[in-house]
N, C-alpha and C. Protein backbone atom coordinates (compact mmCIF):
# COMPACT_ATOMS: atom_id res chain seq x y z
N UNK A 1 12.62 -11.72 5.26
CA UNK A 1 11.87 -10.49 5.07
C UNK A 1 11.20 -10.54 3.70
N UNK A 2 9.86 -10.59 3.68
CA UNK A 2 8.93 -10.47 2.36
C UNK A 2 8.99 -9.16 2.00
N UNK A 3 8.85 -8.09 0.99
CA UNK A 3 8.84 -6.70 0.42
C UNK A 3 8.00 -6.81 -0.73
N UNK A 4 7.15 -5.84 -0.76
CA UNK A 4 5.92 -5.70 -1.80
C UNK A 4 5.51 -4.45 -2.20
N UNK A 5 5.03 -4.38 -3.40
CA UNK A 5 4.31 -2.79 -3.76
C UNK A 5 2.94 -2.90 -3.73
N UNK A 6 2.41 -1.94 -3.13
CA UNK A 6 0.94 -2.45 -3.27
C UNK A 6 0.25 -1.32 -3.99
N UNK A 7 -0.19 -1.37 -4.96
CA UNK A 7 -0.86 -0.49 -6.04
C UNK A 7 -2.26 -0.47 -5.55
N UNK A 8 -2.89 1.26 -5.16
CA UNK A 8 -4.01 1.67 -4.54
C UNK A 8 -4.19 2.36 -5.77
N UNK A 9 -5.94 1.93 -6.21
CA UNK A 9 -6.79 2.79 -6.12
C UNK A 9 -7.74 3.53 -4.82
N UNK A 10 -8.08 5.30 -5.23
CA UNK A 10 -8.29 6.20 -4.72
C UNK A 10 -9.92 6.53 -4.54
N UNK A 11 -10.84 6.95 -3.72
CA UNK A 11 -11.83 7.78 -4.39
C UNK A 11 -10.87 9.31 -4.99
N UNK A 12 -12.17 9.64 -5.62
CA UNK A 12 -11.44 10.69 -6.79
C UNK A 12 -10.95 11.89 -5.74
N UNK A 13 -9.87 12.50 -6.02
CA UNK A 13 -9.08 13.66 -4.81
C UNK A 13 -8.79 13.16 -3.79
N UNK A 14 -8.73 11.54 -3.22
CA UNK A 14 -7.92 11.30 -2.57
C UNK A 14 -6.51 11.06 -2.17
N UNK A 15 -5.72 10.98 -3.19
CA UNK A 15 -4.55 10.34 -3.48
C UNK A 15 -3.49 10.52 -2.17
N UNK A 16 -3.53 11.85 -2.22
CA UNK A 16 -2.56 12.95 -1.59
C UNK A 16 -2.42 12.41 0.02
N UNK A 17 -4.02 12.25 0.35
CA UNK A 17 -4.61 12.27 2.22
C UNK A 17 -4.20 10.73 2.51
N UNK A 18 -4.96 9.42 1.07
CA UNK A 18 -4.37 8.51 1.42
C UNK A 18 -3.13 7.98 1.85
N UNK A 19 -2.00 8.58 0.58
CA UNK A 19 -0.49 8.30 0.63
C UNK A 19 0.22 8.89 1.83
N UNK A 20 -0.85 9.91 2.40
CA UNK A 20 -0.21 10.47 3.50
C UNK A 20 -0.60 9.52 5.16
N UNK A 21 -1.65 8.82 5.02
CA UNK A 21 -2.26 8.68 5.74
C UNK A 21 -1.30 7.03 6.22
N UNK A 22 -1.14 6.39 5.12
CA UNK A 22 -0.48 5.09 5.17
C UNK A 22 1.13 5.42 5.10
N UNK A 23 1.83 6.36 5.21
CA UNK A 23 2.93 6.19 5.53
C UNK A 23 3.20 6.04 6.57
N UNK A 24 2.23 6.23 7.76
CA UNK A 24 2.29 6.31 8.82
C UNK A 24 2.28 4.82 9.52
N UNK A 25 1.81 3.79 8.11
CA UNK A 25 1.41 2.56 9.23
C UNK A 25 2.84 1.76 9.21
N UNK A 26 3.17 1.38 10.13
CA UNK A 26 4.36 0.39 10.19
C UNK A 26 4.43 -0.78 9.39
N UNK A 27 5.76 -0.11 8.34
CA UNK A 27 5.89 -1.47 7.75
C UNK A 27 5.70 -1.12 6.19
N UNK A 28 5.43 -0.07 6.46
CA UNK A 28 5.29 0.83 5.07
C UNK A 28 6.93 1.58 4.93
N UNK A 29 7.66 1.40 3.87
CA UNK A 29 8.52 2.32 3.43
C UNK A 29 8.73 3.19 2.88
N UNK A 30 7.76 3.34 1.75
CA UNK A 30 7.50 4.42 1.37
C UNK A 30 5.92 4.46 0.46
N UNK A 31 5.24 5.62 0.69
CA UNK A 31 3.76 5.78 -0.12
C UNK A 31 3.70 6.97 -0.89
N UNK A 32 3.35 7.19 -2.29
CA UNK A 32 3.98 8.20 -3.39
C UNK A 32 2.36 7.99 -4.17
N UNK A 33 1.64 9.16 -3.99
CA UNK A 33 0.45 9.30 -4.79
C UNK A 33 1.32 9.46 -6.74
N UNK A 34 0.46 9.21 -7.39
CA UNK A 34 1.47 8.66 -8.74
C UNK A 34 0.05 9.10 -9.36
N UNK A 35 0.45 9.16 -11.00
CA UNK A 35 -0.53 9.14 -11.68
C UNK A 35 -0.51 7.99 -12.82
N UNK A 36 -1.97 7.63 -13.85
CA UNK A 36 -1.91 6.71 -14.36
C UNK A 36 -3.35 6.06 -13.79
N UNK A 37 -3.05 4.34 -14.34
CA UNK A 37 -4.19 3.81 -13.37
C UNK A 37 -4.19 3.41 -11.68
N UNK A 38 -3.47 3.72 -11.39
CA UNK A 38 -3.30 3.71 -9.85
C UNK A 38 -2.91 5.07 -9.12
N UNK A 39 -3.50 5.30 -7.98
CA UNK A 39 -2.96 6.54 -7.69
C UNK A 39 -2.45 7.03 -6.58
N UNK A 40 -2.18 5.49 -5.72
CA UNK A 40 -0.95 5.90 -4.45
C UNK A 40 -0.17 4.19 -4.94
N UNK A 41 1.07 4.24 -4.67
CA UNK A 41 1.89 3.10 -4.59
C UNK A 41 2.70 3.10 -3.72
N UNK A 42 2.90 1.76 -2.81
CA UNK A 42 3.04 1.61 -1.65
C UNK A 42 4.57 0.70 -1.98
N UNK A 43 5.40 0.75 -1.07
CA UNK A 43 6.20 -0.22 -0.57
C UNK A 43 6.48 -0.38 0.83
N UNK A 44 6.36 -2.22 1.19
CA UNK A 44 6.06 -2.22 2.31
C UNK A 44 7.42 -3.76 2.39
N UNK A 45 6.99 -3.99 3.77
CA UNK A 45 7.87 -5.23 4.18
C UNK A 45 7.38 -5.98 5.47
N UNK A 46 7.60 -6.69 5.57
CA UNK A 46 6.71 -7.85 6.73
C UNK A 46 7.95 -9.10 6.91
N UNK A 47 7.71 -9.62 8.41
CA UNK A 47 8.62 -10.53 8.36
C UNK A 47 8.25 -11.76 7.65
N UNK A 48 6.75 -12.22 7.20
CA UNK A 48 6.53 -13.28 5.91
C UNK A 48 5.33 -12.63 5.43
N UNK A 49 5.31 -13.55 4.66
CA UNK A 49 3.99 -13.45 3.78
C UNK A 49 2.65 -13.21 4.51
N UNK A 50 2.88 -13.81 5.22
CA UNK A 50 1.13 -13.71 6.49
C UNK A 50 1.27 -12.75 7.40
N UNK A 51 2.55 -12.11 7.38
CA UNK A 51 2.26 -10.42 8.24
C UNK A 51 2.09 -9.84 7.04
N UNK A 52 2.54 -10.14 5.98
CA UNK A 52 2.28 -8.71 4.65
C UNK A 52 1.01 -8.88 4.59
N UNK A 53 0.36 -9.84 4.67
CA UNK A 53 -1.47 -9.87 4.37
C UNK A 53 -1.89 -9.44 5.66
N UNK A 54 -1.53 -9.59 6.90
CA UNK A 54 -2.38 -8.68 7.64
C UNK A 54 -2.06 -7.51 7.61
N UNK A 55 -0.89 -6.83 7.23
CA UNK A 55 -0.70 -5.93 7.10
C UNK A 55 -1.58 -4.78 5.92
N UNK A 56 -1.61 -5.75 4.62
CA UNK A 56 -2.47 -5.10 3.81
C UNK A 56 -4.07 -4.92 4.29
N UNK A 57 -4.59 -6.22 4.67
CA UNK A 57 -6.14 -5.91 5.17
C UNK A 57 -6.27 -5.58 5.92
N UNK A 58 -5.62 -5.32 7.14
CA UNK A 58 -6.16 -5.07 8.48
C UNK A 58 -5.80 -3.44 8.79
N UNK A 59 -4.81 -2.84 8.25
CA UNK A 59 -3.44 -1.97 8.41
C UNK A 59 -4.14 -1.34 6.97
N UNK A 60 -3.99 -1.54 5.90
CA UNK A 60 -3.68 -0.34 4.69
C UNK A 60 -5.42 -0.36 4.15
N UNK A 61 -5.91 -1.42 4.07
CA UNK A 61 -6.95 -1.06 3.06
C UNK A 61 -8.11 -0.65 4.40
N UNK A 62 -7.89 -0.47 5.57
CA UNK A 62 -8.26 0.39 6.28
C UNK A 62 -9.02 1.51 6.11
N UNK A 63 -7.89 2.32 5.53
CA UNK A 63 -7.58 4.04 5.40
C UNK A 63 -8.36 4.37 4.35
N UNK A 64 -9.60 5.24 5.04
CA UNK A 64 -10.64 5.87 4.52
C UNK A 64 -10.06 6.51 3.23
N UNK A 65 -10.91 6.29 1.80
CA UNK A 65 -10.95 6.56 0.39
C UNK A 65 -9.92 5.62 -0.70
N UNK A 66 -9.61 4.56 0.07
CA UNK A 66 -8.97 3.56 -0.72
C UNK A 66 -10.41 2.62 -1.47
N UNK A 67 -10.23 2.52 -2.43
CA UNK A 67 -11.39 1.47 -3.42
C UNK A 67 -10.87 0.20 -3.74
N UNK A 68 -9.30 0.22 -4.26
CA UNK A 68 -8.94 -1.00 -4.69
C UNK A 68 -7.34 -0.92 -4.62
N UNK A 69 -7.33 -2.05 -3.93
CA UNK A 69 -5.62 -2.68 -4.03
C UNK A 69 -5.09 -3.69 -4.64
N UNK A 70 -3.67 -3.79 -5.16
CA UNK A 70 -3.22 -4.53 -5.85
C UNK A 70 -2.09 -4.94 -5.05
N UNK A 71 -1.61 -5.90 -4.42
CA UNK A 71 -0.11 -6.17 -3.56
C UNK A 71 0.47 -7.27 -4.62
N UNK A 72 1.64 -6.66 -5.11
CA UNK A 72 2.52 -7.38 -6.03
C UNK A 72 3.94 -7.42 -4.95
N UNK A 73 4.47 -8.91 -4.87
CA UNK A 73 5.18 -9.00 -3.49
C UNK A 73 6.19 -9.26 -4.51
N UNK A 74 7.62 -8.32 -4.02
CA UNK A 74 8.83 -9.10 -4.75
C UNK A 74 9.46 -10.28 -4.89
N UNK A 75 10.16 -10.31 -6.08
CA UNK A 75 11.06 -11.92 -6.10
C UNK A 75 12.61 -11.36 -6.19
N UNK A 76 13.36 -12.19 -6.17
CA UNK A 76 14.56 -12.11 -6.70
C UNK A 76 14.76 -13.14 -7.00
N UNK A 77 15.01 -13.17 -8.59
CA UNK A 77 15.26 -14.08 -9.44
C UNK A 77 16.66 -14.42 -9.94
């Protein structure tokens, strides 16, 4: 199991509709509009690396008023 955060930028007043909008997609654990330079953050999980990427392009950066994503995938070190 791969697990990742994926740091969304918003158009401006989206945060709320996005984070709401992507909790819904499978595979998402949790989505928390945040403030700062990012303004929804995602945690997600996939059974590898190449479902977390379709998952991010096909699945999250989807969802109308997203501008920019960041997917930082965990390690355990």
């Amino acid at each position: 199991m791969v697990q990742a955060y994926i740091l969304i930028q918003t158009e401006v007043g989206k945060a709320a509709s996005v984070a709401k909008a992507i909790q819904e997609i499978k595979g998402v654990t949790s989505a928390e509009d945040v403030t700062g330079p990012y303004d929804v953050i995602v945690r997600a999980e996939a059974r590898n690396v190449d479902e977390l990427g379709k998952l991010v392009v096909a699945r999250v950066q989807s969802v109308d008023g997203i501008t920019r994503t960041l997917t930082c995938p965990v390690v355990h070190l």
